[in-house]
Structures are given as C-alpha cells and as structure tokens.
PDB file of N, CA and C in Angstrom:
ATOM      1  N   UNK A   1      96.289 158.417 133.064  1.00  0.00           N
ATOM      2  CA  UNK A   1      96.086 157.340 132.149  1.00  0.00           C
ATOM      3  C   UNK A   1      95.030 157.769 131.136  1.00  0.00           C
ATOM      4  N   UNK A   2      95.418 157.811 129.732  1.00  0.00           N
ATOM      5  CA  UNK A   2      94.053 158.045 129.056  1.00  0.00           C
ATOM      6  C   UNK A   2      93.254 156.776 128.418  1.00  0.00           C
ATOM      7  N   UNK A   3      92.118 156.948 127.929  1.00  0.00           N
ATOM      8  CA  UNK A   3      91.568 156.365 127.500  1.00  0.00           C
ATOM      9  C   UNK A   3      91.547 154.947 126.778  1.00  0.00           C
ATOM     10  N   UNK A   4      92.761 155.112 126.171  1.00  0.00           N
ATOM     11  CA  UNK A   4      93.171 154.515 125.577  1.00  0.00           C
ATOM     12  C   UNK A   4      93.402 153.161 125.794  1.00  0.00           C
ATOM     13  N   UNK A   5      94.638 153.601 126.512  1.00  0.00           N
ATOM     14  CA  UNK A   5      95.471 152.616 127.701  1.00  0.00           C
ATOM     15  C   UNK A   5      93.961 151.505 128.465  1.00  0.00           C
ATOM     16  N   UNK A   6      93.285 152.374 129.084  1.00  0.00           N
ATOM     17  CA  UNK A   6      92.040 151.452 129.820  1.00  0.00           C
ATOM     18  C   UNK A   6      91.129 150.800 128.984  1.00  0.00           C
ATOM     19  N   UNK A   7      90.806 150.849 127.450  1.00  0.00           N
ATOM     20  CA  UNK A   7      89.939 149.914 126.622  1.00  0.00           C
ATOM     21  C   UNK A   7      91.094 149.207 126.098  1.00  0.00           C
ATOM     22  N   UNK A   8      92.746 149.135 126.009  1.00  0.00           N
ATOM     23  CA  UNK A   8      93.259 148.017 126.214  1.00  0.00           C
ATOM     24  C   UNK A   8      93.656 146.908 127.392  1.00  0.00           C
ATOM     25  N   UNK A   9      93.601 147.650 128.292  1.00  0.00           N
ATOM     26  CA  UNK A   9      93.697 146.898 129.492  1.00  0.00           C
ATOM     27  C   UNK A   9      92.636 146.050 129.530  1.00  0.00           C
ATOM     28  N   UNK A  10      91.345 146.889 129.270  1.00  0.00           N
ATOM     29  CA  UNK A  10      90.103 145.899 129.267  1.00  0.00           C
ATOM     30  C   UNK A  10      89.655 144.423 128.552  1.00  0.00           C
ATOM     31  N   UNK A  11      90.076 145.383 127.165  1.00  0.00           N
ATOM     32  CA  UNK A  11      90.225 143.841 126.116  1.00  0.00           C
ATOM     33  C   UNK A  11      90.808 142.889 126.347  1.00  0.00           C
ATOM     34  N   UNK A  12      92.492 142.944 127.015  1.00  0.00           N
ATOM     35  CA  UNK A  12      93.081 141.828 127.321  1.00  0.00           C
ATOM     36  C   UNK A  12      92.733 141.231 128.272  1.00  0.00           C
ATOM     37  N   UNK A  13      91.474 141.807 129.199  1.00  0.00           N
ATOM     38  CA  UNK A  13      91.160 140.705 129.963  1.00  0.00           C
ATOM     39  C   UNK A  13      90.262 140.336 130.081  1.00  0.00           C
ATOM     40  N   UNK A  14      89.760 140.838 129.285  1.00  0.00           N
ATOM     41  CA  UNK A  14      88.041 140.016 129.117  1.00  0.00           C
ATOM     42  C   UNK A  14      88.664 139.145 128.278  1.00  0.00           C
ATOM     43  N   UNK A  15      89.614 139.126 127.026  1.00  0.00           N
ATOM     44  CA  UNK A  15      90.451 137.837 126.229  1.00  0.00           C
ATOM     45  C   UNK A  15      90.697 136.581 126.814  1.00  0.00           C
ATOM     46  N   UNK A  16      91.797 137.095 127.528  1.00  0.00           N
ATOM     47  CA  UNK A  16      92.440 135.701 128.638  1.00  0.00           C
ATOM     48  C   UNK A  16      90.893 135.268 129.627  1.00  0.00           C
ATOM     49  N   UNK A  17      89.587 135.792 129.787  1.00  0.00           N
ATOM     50  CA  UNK A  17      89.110 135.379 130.793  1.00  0.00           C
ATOM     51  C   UNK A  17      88.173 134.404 129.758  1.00  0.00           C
ATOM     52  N   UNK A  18      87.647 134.954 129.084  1.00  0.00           N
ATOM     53  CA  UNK A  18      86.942 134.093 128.036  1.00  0.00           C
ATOM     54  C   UNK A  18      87.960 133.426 127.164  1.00  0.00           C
ATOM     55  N   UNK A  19      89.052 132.825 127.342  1.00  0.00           N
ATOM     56  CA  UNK A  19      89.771 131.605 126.786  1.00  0.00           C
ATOM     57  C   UNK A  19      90.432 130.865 127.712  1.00  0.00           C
ATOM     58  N   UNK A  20      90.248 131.549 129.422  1.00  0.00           N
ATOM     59  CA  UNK A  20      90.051 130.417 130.249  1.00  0.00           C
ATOM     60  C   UNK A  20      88.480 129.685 130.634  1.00  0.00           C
ATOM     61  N   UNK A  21      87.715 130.121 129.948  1.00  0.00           N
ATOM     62  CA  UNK A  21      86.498 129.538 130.565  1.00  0.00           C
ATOM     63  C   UNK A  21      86.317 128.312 129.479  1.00  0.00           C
ATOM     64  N   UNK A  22      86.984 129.461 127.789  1.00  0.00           N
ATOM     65  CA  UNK A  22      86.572 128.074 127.018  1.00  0.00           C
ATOM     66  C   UNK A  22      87.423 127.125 127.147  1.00  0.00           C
ATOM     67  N   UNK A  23      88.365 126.826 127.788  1.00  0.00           N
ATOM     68  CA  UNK A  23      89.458 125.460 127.931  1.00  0.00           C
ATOM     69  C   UNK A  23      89.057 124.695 128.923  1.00  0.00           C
ATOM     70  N   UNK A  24      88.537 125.116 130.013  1.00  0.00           N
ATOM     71  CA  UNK A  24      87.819 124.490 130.612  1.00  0.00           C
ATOM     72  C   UNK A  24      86.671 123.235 130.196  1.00  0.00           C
ATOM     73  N   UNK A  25      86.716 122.263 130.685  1.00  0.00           N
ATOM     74  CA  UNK A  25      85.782 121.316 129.910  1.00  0.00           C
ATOM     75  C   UNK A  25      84.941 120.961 131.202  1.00  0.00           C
ATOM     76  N   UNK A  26      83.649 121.529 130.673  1.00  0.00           N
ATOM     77  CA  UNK A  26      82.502 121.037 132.158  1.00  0.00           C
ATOM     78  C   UNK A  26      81.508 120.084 132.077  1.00  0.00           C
ATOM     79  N   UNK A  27      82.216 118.996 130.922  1.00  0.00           N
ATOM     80  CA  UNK A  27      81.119 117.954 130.895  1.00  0.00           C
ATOM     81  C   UNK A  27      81.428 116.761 131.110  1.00  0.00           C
ATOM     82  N   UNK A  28      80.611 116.036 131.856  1.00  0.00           N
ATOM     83  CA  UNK A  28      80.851 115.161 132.891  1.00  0.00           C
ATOM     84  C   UNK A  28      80.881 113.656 132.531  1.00  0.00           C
ATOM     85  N   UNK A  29      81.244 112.636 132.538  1.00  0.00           N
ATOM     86  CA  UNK A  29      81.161 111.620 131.775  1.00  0.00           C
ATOM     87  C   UNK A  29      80.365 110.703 133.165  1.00  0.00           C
ATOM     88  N   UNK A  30      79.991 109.790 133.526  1.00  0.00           N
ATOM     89  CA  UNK A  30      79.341 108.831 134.454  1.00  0.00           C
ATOM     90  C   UNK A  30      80.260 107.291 133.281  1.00  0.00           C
ATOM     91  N   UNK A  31      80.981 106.699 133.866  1.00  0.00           N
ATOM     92  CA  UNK A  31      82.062 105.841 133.719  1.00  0.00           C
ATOM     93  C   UNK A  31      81.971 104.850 134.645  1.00  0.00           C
ATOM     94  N   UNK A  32      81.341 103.833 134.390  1.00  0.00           N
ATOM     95  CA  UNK A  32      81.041 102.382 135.579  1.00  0.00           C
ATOM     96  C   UNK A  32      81.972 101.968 135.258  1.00  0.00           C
ATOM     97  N   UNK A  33      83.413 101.400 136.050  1.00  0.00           N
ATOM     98  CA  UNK A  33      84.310 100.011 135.662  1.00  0.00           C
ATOM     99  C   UNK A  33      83.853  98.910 136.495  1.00  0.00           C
ATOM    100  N   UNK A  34      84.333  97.974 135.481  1.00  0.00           N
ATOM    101  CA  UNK A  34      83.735  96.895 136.780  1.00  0.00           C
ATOM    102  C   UNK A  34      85.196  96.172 136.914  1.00  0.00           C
ATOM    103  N   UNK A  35      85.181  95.746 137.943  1.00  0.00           N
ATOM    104  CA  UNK A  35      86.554  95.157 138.273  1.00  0.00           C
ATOM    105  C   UNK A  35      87.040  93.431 139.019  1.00  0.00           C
ATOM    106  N   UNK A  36      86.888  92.525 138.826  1.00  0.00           N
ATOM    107  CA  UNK A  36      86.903  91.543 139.281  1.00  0.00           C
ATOM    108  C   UNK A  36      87.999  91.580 140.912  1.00  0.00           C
ATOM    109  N   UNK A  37      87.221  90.415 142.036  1.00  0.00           N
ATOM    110  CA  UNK A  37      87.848  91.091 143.441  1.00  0.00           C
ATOM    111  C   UNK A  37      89.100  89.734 143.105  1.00  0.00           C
ATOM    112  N   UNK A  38      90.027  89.637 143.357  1.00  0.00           N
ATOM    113  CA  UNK A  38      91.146  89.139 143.196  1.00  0.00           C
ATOM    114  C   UNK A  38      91.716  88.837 144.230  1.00  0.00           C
ATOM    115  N   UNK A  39      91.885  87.620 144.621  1.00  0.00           N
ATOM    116  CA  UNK A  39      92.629  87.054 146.327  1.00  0.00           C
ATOM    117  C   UNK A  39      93.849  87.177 145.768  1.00  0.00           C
ATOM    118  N   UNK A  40      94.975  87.079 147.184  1.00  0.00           N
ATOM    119  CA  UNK A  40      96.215  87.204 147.047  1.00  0.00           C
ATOM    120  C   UNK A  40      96.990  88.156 147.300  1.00  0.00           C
ATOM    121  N   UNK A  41      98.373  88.596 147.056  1.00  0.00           N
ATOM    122  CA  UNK A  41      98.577  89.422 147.556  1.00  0.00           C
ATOM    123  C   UNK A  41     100.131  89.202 147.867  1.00  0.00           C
ATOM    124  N   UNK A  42     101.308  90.099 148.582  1.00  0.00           N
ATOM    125  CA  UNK A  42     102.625  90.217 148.817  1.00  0.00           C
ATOM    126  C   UNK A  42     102.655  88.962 149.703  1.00  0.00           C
ATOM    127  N   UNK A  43     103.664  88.352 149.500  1.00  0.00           N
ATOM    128  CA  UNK A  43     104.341  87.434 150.290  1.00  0.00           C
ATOM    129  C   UNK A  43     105.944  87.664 150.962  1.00  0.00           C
ATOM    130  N   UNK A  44     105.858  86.809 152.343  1.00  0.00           N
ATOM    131  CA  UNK A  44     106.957  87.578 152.522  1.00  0.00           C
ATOM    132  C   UNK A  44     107.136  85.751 153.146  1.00  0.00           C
ATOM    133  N   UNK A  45     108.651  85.831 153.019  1.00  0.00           N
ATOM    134  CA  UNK A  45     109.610  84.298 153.299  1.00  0.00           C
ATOM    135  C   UNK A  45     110.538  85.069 154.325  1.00  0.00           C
ATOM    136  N   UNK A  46     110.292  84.317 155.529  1.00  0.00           N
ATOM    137  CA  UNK A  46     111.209  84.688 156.561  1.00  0.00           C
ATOM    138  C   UNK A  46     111.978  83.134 156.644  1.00  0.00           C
ATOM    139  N   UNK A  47     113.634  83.546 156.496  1.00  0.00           N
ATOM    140  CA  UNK A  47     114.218  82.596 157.011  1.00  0.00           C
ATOM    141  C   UNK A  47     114.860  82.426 158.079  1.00  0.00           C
ATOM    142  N   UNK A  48     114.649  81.166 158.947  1.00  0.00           N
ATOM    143  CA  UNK A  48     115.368  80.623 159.901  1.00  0.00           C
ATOM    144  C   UNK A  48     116.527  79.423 159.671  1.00  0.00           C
ATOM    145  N   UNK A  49     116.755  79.025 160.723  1.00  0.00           N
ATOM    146  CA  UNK A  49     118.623  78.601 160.578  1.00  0.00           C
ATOM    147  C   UNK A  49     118.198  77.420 159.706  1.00  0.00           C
ATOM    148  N   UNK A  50     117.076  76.311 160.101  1.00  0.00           N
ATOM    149  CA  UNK A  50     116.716  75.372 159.142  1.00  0.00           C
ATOM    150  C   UNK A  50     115.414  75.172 158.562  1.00  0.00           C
ATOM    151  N   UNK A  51     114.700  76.559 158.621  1.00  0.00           N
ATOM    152  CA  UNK A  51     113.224  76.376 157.928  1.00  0.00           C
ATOM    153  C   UNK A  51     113.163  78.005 157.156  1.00  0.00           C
ATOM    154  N   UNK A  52     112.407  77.756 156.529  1.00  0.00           N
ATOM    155  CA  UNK A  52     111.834  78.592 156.025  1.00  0.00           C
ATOM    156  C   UNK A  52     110.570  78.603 156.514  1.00  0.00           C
ATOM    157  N   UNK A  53     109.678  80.746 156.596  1.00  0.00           N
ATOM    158  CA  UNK A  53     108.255  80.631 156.619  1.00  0.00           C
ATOM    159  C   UNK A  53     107.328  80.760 155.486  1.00  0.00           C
ATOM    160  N   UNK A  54     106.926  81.062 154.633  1.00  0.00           N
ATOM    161  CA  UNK A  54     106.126  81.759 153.801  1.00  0.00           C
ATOM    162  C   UNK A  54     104.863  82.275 153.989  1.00  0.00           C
ATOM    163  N   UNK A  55     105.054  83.267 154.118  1.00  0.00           N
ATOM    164  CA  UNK A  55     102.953  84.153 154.890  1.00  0.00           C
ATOM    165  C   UNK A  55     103.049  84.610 153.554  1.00  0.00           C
ATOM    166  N   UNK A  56     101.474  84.422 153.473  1.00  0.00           N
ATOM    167  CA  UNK A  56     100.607  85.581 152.015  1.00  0.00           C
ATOM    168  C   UNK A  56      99.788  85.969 152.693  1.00  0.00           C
ATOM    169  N   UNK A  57      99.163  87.188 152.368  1.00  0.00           N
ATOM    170  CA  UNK A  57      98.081  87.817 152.472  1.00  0.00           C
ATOM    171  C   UNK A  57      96.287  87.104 153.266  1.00  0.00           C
ATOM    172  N   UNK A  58      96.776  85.993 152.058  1.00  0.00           N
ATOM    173  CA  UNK A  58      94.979  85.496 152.298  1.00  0.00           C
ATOM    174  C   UNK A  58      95.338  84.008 152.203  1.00  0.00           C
ATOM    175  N   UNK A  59      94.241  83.526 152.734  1.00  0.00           N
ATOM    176  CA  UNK A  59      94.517  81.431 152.325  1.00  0.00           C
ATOM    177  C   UNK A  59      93.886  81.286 151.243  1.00  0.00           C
ATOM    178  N   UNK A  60      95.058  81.002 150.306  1.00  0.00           N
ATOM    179  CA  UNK A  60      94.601  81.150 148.898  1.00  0.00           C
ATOM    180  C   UNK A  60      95.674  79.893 148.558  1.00  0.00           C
ATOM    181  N   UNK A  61      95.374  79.292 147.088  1.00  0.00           N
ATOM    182  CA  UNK A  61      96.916  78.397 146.561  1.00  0.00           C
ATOM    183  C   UNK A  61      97.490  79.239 146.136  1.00  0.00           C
ATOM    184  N   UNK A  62      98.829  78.841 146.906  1.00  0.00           N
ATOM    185  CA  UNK A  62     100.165  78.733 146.680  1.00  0.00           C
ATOM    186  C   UNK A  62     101.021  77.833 146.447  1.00  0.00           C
ATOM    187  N   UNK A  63     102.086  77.684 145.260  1.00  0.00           N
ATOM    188  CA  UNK A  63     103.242  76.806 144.913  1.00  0.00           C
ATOM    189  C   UNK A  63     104.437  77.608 144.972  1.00  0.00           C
ATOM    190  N   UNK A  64     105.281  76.544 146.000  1.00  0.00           N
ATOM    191  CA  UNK A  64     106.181  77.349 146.526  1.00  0.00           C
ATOM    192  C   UNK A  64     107.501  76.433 145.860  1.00  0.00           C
ATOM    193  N   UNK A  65     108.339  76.735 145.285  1.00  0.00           N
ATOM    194  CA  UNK A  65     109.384  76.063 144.625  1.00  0.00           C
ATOM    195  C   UNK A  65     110.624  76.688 144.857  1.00  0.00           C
ATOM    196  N   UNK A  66     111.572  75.585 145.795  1.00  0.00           N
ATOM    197  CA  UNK A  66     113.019  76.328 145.981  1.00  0.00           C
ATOM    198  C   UNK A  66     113.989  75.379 144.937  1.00  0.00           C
ATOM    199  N   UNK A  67     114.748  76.554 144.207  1.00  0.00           N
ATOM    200  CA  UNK A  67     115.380  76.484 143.245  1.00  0.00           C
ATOM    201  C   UNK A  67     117.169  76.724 143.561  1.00  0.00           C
ATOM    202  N   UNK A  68     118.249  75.439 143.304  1.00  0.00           N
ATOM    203  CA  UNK A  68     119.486  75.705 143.802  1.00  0.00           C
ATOM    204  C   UNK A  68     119.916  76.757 142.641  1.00  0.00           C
ATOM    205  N   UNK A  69     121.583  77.327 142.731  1.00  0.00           N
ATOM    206  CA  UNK A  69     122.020  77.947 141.848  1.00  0.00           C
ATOM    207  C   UNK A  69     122.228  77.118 140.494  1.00  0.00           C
ATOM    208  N   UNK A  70     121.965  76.180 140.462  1.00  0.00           N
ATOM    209  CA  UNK A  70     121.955  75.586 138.965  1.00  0.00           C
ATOM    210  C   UNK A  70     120.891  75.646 138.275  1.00  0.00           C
ATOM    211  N   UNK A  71     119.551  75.853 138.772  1.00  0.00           N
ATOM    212  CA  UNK A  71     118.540  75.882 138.068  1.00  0.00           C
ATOM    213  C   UNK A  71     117.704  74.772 138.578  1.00  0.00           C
ATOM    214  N   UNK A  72     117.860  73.608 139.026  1.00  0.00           N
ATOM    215  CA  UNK A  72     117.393  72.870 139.639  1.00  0.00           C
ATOM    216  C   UNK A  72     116.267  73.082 140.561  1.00  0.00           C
ATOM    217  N   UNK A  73     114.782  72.576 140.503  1.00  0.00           N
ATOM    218  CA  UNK A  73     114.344  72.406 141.636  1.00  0.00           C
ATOM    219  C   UNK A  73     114.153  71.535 142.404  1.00  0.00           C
ATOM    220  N   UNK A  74     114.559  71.732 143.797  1.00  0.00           N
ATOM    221  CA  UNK A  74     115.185  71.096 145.031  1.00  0.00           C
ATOM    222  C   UNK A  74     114.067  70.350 145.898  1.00  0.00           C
ATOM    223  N   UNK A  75     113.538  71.485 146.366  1.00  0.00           N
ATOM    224  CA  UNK A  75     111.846  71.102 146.458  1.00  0.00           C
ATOM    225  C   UNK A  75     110.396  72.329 146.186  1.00  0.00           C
ATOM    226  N   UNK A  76     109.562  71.350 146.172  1.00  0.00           N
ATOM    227  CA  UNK A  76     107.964  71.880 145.956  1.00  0.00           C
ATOM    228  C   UNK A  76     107.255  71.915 147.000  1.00  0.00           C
ATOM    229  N   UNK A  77     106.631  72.450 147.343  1.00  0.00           N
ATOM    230  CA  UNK A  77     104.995  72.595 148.292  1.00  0.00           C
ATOM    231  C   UNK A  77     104.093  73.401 147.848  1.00  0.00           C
ATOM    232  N   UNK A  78     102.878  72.458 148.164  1.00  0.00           N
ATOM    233  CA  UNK A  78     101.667  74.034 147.817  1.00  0.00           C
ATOM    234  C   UNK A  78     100.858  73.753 149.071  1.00  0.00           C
ATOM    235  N   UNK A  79     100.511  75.206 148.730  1.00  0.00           N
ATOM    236  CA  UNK A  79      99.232  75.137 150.354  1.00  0.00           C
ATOM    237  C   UNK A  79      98.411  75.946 150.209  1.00  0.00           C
ATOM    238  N   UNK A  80      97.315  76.096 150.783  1.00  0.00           N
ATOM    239  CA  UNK A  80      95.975  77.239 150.965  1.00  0.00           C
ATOM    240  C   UNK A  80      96.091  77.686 152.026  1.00  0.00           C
ATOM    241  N   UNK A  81      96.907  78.122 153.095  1.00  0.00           N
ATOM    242  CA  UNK A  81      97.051  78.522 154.104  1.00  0.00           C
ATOM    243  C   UNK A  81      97.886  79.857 154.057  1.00  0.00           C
ATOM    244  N   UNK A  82      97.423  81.039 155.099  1.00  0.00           N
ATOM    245  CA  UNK A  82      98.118  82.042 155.088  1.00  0.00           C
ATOM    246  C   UNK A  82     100.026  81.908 155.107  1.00  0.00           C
ATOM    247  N   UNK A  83      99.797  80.195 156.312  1.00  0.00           N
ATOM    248  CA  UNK A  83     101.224  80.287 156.728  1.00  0.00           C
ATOM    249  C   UNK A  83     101.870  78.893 156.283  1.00  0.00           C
ATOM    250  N   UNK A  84     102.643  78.763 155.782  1.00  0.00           N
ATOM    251  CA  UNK A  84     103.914  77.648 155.810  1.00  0.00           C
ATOM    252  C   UNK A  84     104.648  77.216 155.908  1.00  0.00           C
ATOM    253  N   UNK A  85     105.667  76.018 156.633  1.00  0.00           N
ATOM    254  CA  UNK A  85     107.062  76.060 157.245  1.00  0.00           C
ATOM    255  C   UNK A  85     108.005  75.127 156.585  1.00  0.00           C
ATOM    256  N   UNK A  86     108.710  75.456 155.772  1.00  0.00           N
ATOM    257  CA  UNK A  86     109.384  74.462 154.639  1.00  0.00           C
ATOM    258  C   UNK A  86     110.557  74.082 155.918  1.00  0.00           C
ATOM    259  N   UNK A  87     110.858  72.999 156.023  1.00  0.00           N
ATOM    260  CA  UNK A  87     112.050  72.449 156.378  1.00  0.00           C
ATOM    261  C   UNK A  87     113.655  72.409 155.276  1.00  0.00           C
ATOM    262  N   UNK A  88     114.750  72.795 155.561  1.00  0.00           N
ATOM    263  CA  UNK A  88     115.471  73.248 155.046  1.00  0.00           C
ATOM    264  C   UNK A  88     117.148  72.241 155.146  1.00  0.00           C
ATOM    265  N   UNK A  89     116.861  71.598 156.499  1.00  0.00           N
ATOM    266  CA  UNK A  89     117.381  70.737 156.851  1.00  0.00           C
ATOM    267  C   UNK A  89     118.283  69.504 155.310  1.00  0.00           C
ATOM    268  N   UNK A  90     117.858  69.058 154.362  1.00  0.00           N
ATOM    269  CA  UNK A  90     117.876  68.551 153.621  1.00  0.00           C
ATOM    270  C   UNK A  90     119.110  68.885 152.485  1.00  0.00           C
ATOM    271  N   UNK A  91     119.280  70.647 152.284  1.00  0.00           N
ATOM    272  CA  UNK A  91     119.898  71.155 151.299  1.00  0.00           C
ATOM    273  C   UNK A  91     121.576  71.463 151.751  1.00  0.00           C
ATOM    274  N   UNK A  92     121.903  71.428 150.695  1.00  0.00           N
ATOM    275  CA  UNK A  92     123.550  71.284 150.949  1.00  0.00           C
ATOM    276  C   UNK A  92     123.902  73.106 150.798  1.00  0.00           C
ATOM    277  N   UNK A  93     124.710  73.279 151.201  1.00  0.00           N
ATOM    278  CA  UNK A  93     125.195  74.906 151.745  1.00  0.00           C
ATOM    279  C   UNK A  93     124.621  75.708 150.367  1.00  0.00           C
ATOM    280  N   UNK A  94     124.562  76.746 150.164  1.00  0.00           N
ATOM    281  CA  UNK A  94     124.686  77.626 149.160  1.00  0.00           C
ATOM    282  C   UNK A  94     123.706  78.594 148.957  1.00  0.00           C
ATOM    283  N   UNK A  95     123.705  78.963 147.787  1.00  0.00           N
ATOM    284  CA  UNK A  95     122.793  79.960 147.399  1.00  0.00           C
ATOM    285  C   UNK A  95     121.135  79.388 146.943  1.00  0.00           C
ATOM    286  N   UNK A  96     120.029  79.685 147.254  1.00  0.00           N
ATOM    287  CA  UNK A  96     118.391  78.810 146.543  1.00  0.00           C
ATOM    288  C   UNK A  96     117.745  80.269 146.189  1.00  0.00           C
ATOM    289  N   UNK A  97     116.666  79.929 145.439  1.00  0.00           N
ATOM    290  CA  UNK A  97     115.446  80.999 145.392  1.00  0.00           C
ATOM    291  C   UNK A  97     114.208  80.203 145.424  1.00  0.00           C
ATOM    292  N   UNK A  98     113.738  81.471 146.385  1.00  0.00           N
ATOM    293  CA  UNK A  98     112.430  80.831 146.527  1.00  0.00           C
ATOM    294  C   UNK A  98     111.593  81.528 145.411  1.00  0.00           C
ATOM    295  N   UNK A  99     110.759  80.592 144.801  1.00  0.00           N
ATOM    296  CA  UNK A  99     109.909  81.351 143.779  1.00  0.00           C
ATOM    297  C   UNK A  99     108.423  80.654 144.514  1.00  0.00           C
ATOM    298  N   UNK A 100     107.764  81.474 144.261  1.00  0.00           N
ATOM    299  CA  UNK A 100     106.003  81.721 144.985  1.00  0.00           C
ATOM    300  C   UNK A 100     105.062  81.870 143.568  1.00  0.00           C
ATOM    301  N   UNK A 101     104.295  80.931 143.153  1.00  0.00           N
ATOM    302  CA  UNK A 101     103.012  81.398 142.164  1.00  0.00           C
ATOM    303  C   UNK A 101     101.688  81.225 142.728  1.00  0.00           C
ATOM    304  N   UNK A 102     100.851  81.766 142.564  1.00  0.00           N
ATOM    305  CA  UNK A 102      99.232  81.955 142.870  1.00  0.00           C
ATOM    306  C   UNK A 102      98.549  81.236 141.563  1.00  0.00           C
ATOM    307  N   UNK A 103      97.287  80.832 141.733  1.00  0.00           N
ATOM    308  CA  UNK A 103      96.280  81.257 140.671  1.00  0.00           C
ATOM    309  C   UNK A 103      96.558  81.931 139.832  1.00  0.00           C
ATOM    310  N   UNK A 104      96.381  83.506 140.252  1.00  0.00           N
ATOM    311  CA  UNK A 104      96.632  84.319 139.366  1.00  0.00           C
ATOM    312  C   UNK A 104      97.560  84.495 138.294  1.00  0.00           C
ATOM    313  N   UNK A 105      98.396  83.358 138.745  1.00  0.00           N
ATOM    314  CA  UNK A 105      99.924  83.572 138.239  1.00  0.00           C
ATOM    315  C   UNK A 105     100.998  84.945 138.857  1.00  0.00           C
ATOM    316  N   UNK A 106     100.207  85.423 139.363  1.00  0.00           N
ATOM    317  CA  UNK A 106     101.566  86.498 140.639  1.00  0.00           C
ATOM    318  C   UNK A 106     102.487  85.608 141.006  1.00  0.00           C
ATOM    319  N   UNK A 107     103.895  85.907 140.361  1.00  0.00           N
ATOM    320  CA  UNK A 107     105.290  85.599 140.762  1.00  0.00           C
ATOM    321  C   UNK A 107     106.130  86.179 141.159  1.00  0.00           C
ATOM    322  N   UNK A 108     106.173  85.889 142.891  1.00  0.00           N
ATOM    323  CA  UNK A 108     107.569  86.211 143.013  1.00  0.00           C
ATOM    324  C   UNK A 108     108.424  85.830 143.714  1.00  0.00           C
ATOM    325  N   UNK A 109     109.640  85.962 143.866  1.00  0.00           N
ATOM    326  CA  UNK A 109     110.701  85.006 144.453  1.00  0.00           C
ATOM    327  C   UNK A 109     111.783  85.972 145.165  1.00  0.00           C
ATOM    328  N   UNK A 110     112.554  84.945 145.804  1.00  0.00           N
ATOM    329  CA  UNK A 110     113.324  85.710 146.920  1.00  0.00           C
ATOM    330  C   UNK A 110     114.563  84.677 146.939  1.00  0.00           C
ATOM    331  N   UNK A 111     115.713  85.662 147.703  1.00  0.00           N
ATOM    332  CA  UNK A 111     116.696  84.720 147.603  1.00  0.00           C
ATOM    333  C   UNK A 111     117.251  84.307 149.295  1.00  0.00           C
ATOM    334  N   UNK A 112     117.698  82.961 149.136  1.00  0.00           N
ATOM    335  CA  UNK A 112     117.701  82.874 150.527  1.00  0.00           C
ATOM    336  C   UNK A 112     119.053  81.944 150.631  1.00  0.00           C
ATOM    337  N   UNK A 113     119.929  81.842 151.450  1.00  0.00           N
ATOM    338  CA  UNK A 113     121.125  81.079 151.787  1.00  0.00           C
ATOM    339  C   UNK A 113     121.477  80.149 152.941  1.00  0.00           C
ATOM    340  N   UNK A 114     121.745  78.898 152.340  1.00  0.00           N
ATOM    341  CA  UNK A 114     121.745  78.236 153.561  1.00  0.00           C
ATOM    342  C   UNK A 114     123.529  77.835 154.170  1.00  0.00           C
ATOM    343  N   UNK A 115     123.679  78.012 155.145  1.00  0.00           N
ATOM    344  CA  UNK A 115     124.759  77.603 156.165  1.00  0.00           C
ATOM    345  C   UNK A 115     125.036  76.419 156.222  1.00  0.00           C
TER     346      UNK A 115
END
C-alpha cells in the first residue's frame, strides 16, 4: 500500500467522524409539563338476559343513555359509582346503544341487543 492510499483512507475518516459528532446535538433542554390528573377512564357494559352492567374505572359522573335504532332515547341514568345495573326488562326486542358521557365529555358507546 503506498502512501498515498493511507492519507486517503485517513481523511475519509477523520471526515465522516467529525460530521458525526457535529450532527449530534448535546444540548439539553429541562422541559416542566404540567398536566392536569383527570378521573375516568374505559368503561365496559356487560349484558345480561334483562339488565345491563356498566363499570368505569373510578366513581366519577356518569350519564348513561340507551338509544333504540331510531334514534330515540329509551332511557337515562347517571351515577357516581364504579358500578350500575340498568334494568332492561321494559324494551321491546331489537337493536339499542348504549352511549356513556363523563365530565370530561369522554364518549363512548356500545351496542347491545335485546331478545
């Protein structure tokens, strides 16, 4: 190998090594967020032959509104309790949704069928 060859070998890597150091960024920012703590949380509606359950997360308000396939709502409840047992007994066969709002306004709904 002469001379040559090895003060190019060299250059190209002292190149690439000093234009990975300068891409590198080593300065540090200190970034406080502040974040408000927020109750609430996934809900889950278990149905039985004539009730419904509704569990959330935390005992927080909840409005729980079952809605037939027309758009109609059928019935309402609200509660502050983790757990709730809608009676179902009342509704005529078909398709409902349950829709769930918080405080927060977190919506969500589920579909459920009655026999």
């Amino acid at each position: 190998m002469n001379v040559s060859k090895i003060f190019i070998i060299l250059l190209v890597t002292l190149t690439f090594s000093f234009n990975a150091t300068a891409a590198t960024n080593l300065a540090t920012n200190n970034v406080s967020v502040e974040s408000e703590q927020v109750e609430g949380g996934p809900r889950v509606v278990i149905q039985a032959m004539t009730t419904i359950t509704v569990e959330q997360s935390t005992a927080t308000y909840l409005e729980i509104t079952i809605v037939d396939s027309e758009g109609n709502s059928v019935i309402v409840s609200e509660t502050e309790e983790v757990s709730i047992v809608i009676s179902l007994e009342e509704l005529d066969k078909g398709a409902y949704t349950v829709e769930t709002i918080d405080d927060n306004g977190d919506y969500q709904e589920f579909s459920i069928v009655v026999e």
